[in-house]
Structure formats: C-alpha cells, structure tokens
PDB file of N, CA and C in Angstrom:
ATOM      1  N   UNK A   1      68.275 -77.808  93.797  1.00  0.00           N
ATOM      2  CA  UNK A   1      68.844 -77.830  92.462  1.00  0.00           C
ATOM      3  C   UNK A   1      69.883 -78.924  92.320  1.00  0.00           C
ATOM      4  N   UNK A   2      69.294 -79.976  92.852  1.00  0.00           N
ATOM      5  CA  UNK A   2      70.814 -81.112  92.854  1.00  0.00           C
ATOM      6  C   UNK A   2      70.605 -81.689  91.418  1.00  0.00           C
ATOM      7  N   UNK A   3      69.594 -82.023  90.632  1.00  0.00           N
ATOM      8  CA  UNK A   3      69.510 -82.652  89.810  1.00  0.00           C
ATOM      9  C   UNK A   3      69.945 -81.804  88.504  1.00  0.00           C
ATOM     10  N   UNK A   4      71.001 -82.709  87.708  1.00  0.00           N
ATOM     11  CA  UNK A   4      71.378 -82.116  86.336  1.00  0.00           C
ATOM     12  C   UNK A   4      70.404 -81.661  85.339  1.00  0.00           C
ATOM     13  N   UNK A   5      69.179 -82.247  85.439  1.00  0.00           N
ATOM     14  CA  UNK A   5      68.197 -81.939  84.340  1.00  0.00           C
ATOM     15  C   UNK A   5      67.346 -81.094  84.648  1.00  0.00           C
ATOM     16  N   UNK A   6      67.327 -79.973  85.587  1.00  0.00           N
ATOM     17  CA  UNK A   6      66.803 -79.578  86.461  1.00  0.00           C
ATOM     18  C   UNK A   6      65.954 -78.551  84.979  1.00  0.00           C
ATOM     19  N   UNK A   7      64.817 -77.739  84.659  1.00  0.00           N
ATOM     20  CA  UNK A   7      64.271 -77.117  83.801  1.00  0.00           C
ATOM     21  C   UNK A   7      64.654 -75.521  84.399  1.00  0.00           C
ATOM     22  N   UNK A   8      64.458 -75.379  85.971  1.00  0.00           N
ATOM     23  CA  UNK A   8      64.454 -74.064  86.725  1.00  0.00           C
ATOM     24  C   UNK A   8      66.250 -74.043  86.351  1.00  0.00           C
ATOM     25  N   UNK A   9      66.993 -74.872  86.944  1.00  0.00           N
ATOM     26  CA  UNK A   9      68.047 -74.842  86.770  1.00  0.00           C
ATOM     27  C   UNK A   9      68.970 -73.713  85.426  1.00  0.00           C
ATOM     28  N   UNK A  10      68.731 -75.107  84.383  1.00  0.00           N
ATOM     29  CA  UNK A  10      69.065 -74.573  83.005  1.00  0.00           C
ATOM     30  C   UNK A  10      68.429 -72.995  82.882  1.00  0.00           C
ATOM     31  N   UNK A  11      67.181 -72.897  82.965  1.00  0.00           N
ATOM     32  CA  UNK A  11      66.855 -71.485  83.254  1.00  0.00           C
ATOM     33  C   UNK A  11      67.687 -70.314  83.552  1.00  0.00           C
ATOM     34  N   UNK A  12      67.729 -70.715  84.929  1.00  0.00           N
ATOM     35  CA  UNK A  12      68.922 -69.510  85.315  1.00  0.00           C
ATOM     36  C   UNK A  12      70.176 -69.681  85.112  1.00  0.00           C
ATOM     37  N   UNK A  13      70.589 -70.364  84.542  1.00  0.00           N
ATOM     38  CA  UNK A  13      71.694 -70.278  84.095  1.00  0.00           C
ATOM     39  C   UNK A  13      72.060 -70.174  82.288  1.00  0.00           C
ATOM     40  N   UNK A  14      70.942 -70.258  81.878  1.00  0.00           N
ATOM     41  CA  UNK A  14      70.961 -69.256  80.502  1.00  0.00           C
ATOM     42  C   UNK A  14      70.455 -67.882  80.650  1.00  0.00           C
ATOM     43  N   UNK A  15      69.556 -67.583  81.425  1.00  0.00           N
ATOM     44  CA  UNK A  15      69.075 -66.169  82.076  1.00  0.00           C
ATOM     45  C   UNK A  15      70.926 -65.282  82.273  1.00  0.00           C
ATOM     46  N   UNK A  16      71.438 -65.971  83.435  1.00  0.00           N
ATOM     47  CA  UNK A  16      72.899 -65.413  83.726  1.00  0.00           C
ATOM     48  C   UNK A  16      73.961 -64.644  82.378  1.00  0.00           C
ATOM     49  N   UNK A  17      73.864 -66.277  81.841  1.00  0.00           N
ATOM     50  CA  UNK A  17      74.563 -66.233  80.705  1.00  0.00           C
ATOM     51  C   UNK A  17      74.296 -65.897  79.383  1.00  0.00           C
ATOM     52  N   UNK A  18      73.525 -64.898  79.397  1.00  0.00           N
ATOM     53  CA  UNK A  18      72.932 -64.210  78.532  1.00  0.00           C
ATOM     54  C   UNK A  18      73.013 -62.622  78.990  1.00  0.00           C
ATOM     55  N   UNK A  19      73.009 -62.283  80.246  1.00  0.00           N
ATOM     56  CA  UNK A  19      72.982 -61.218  80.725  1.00  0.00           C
ATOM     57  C   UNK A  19      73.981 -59.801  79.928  1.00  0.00           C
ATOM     58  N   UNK A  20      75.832 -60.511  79.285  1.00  0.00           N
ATOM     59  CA  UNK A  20      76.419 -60.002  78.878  1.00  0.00           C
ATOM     60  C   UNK A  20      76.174 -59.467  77.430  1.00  0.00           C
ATOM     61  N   UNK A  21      75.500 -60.876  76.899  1.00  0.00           N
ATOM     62  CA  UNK A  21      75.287 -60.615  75.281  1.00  0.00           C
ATOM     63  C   UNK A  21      74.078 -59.804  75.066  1.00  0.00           C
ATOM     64  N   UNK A  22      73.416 -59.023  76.019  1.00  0.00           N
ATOM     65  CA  UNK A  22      72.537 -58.286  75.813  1.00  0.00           C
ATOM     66  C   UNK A  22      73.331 -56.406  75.292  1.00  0.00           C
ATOM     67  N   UNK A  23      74.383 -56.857  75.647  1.00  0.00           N
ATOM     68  CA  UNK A  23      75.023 -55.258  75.264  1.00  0.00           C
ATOM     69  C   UNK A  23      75.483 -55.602  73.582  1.00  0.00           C
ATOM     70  N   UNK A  24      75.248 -56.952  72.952  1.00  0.00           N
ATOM     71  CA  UNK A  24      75.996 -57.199  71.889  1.00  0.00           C
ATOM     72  C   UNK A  24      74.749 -57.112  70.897  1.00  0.00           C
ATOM     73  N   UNK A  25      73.602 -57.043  71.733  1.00  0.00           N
ATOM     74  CA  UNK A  25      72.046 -56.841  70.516  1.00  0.00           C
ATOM     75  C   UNK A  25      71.978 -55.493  69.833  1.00  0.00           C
ATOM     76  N   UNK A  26      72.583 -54.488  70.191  1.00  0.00           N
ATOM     77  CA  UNK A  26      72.868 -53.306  69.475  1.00  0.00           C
ATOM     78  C   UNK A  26      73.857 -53.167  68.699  1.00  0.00           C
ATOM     79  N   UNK A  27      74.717 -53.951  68.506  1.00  0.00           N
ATOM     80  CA  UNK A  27      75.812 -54.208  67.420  1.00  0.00           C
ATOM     81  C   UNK A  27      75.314 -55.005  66.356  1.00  0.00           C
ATOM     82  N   UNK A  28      74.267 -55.992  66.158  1.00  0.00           N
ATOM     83  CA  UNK A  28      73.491 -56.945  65.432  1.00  0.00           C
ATOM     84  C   UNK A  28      72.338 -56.511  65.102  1.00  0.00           C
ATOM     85  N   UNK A  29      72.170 -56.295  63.308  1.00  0.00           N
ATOM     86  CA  UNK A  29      70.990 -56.085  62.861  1.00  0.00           C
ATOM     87  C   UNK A  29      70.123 -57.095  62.842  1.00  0.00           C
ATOM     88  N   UNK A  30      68.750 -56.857  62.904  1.00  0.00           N
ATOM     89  CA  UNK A  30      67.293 -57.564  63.893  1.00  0.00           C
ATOM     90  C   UNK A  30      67.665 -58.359  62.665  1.00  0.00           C
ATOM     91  N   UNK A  31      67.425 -57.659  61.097  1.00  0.00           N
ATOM     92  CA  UNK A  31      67.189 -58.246  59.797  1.00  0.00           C
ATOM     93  C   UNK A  31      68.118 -59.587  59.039  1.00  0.00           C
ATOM     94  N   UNK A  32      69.392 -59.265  60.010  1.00  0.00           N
ATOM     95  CA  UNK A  32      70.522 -60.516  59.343  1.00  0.00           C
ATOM     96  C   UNK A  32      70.479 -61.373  60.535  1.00  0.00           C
ATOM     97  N   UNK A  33      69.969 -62.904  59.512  1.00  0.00           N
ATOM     98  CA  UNK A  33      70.169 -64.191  60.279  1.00  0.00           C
ATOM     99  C   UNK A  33      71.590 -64.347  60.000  1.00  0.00           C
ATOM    100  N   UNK A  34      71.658 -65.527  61.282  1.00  0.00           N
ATOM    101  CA  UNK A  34      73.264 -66.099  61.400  1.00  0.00           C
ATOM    102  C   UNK A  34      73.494 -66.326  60.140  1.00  0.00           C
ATOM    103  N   UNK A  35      75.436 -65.968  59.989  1.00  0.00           N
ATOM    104  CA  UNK A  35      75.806 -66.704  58.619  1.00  0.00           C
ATOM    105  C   UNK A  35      76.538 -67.705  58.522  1.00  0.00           C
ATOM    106  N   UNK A  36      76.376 -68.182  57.597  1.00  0.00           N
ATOM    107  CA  UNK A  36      76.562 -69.643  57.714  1.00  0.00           C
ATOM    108  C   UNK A  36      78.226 -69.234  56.820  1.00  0.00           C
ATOM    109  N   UNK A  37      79.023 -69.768  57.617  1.00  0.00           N
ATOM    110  CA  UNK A  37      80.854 -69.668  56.859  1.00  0.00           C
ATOM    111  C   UNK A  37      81.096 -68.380  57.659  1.00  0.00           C
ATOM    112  N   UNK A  38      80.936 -67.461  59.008  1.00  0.00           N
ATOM    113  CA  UNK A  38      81.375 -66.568  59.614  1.00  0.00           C
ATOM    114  C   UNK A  38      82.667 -67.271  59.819  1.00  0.00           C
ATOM    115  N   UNK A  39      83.315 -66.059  60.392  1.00  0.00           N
ATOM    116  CA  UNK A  39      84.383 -65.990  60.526  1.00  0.00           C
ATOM    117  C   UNK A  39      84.973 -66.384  62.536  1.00  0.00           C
ATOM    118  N   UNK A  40      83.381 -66.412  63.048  1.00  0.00           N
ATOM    119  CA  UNK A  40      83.415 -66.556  64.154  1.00  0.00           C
ATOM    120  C   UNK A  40      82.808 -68.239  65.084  1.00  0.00           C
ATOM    121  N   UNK A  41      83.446 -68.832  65.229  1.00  0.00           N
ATOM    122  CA  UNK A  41      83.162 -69.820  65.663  1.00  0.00           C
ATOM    123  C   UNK A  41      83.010 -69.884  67.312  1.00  0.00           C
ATOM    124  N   UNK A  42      81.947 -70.571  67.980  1.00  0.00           N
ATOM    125  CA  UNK A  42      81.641 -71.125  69.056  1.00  0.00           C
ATOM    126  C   UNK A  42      81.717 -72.746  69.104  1.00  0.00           C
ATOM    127  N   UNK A  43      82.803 -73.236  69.387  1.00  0.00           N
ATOM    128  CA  UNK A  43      83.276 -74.794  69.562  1.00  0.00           C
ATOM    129  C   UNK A  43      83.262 -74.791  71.332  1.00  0.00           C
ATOM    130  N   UNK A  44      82.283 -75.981  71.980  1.00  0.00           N
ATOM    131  CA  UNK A  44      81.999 -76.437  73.023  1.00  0.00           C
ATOM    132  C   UNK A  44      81.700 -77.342  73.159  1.00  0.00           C
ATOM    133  N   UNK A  45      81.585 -78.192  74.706  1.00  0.00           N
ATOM    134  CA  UNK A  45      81.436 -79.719  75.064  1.00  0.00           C
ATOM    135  C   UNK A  45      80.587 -79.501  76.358  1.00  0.00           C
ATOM    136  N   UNK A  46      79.533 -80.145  75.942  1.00  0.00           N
ATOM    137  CA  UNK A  46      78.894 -80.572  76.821  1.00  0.00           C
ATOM    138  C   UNK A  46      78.208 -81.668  77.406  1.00  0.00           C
ATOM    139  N   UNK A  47      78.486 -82.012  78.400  1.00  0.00           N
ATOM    140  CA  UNK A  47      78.046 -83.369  79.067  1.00  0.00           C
ATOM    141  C   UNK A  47      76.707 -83.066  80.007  1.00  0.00           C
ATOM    142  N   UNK A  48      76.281 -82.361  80.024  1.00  0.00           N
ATOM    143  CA  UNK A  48      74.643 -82.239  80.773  1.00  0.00           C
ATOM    144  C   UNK A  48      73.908 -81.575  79.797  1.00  0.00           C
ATOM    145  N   UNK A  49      74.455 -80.541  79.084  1.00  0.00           N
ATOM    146  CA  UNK A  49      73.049 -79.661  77.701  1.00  0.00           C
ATOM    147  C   UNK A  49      73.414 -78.180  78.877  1.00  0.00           C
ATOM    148  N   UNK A  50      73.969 -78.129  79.555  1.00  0.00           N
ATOM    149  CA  UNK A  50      74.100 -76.600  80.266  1.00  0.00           C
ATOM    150  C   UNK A  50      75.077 -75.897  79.565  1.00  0.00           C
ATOM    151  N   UNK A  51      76.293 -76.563  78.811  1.00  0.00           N
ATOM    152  CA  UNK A  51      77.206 -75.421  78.083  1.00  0.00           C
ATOM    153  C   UNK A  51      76.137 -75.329  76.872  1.00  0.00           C
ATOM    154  N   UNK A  52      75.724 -76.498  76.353  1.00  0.00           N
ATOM    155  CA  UNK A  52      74.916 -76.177  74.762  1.00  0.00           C
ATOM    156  C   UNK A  52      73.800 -75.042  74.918  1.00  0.00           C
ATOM    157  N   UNK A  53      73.467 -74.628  75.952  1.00  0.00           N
ATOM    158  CA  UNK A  53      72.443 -73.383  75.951  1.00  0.00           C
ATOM    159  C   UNK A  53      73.171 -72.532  75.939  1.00  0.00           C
ATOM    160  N   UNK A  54      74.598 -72.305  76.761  1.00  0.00           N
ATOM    161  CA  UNK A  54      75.221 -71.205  77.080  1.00  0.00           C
ATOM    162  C   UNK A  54      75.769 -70.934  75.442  1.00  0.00           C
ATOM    163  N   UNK A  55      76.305 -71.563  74.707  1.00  0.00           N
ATOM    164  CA  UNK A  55      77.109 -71.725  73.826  1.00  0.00           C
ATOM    165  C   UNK A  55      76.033 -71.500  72.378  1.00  0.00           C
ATOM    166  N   UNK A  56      74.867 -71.775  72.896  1.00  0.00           N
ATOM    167  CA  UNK A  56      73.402 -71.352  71.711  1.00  0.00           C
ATOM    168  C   UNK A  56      73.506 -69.764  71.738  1.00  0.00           C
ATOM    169  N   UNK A  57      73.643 -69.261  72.745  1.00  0.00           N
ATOM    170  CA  UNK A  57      73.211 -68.161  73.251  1.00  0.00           C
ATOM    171  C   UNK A  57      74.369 -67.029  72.853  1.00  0.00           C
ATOM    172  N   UNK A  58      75.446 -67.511  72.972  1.00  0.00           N
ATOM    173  CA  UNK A  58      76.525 -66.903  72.398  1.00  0.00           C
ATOM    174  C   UNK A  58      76.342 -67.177  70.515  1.00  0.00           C
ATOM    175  N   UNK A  59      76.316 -67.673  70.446  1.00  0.00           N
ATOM    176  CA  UNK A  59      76.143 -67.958  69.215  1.00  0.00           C
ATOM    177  C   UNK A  59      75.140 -67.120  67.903  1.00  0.00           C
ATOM    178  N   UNK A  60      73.908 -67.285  68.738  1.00  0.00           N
ATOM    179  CA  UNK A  60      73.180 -66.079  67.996  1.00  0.00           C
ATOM    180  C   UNK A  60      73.249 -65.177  68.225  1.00  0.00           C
ATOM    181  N   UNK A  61      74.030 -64.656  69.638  1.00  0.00           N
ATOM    182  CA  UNK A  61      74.498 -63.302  69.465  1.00  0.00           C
ATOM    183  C   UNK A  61      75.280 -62.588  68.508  1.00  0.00           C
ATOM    184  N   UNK A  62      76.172 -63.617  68.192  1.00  0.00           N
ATOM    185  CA  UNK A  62      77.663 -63.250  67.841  1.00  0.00           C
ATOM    186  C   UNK A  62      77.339 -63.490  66.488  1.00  0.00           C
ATOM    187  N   UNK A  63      75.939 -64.144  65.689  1.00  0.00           N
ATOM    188  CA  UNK A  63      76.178 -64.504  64.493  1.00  0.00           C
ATOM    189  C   UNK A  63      77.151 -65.630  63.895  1.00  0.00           C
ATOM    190  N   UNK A  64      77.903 -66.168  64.615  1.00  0.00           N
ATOM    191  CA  UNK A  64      78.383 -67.409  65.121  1.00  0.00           C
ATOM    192  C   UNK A  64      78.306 -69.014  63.909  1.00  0.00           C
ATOM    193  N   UNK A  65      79.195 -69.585  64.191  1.00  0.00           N
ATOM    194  CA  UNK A  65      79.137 -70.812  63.391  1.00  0.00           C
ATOM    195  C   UNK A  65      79.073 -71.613  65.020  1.00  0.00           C
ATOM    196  N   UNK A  66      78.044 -72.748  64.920  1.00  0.00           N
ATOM    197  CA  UNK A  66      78.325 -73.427  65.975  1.00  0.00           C
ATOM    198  C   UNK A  66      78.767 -75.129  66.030  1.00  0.00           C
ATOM    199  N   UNK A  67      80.025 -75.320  66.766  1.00  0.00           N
ATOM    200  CA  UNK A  67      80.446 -76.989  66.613  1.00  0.00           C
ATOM    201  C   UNK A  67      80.405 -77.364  67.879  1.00  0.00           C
ATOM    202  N   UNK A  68      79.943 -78.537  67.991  1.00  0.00           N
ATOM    203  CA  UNK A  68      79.508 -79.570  69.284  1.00  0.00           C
ATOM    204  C   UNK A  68      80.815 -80.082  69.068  1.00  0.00           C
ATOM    205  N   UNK A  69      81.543 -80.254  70.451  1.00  0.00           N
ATOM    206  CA  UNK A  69      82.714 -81.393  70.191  1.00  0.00           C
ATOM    207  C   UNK A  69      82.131 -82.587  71.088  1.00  0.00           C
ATOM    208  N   UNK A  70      82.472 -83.941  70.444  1.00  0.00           N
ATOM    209  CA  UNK A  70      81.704 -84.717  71.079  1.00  0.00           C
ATOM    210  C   UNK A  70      82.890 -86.055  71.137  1.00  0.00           C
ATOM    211  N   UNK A  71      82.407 -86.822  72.790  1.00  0.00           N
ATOM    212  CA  UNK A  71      83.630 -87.398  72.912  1.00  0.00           C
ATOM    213  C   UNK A  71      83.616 -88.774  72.000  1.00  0.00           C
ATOM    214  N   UNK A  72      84.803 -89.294  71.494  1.00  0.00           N
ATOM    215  CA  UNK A  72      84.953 -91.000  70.985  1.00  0.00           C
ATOM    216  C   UNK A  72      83.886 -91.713  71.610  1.00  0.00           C
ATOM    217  N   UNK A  73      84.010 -91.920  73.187  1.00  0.00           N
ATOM    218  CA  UNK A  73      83.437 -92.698  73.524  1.00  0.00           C
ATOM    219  C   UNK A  73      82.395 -92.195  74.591  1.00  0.00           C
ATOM    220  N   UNK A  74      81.306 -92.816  74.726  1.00  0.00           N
ATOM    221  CA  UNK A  74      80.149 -91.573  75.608  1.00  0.00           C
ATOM    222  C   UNK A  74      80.866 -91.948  76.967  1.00  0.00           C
ATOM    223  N   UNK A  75      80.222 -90.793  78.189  1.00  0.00           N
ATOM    224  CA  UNK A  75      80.603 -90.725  79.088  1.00  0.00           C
ATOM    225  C   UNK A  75      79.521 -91.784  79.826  1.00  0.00           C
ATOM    226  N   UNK A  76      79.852 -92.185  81.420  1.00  0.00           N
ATOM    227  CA  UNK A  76      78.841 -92.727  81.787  1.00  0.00           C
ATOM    228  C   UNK A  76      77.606 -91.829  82.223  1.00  0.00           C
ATOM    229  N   UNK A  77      76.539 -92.551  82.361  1.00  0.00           N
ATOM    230  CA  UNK A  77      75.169 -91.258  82.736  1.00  0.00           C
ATOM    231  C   UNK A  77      75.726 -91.000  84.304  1.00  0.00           C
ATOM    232  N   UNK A  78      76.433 -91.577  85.464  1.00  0.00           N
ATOM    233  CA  UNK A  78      76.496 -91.504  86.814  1.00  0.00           C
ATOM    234  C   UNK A  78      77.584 -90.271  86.429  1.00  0.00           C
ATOM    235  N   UNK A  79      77.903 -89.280  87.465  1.00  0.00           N
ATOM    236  CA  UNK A  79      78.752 -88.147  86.982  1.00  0.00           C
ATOM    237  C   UNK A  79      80.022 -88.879  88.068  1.00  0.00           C
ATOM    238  N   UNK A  80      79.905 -89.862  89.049  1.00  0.00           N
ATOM    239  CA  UNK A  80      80.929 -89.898  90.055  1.00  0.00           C
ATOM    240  C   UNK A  80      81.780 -90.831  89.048  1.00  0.00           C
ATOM    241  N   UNK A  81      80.741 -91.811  88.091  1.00  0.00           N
ATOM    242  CA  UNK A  81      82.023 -92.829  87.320  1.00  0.00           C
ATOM    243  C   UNK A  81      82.465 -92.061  86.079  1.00  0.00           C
ATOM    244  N   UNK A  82      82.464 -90.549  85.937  1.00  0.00           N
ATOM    245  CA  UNK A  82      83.059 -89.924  85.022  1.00  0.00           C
ATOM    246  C   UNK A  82      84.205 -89.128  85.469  1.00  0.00           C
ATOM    247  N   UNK A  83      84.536 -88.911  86.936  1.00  0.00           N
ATOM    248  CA  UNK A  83      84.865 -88.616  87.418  1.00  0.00           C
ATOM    249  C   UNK A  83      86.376 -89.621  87.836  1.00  0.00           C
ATOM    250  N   UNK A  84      85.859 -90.485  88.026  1.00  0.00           N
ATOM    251  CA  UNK A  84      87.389 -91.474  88.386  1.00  0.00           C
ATOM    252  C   UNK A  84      87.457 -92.266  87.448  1.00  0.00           C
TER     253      UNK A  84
END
C-alpha cells in the first residue's frame, strides 16, 4: 500500500471511516436529500482525495453542506518536496 492512489487503499479507508456514521443512518430519513443552506458544514483539505472520501461520507450522513479548502498555490505532486 505505498502508493497514494492506491484504489484497495482508498477503499479501506472509506470502509473504516464510515464504520461510525452507520449509527447516524437511523437518525436520517431514506426520503430527505442533503440540504442545501444546512446548518451543518463539513470544511476539509485534501492533498491525495483520501480526506475528500472521508469528508463525502460524513457529509451525506450528516446531511451536510460540503467546502473543499483549496491551497493559493498547488502543492508539488512529490510528497517529500511538500514536506520541506
């Protein structure tokens, strides 16, 4: 699993991170889609697409407004020259 883009990867780690919001599907009727102007926001950053699943996932749980924060300037694709 060294590689960031990994498909198995992202997998289990929306599998994981989903595990909690399964107690929150009985608080949420099947019939109401997300609303748009909730009162509940999910604001996250992601630099690989692994928080944006986690942060999808919360999101339609929660019925959720969702904002990408995204940086000024992009990061580099190497993670070591993002790093120093």
């Amino acid at each position: 699993m060294s590689n960031d883009h990994d498909p198995l990867r992202r997998t289990v780690i929306a599998a994981l991170a989903s595990a909690p919001l399964l107690s929150l599907a009985d608080t949420q009727t099947t019939s109401e889609a997300p609303r748009s102007g909730s009162r509940i926001l999910v604001a996250y950053f992601s630099r690989s697409g692994n928080t944006h699943v986690v942060a999808g996932l919360i999101q339609r749980g929660l019925g959720a407004d969702l904002f990408e924060i995204r940086p000024a300037h992009a990061y580099p694709e190497d993670y070591l020259q993002t790093v120093e």
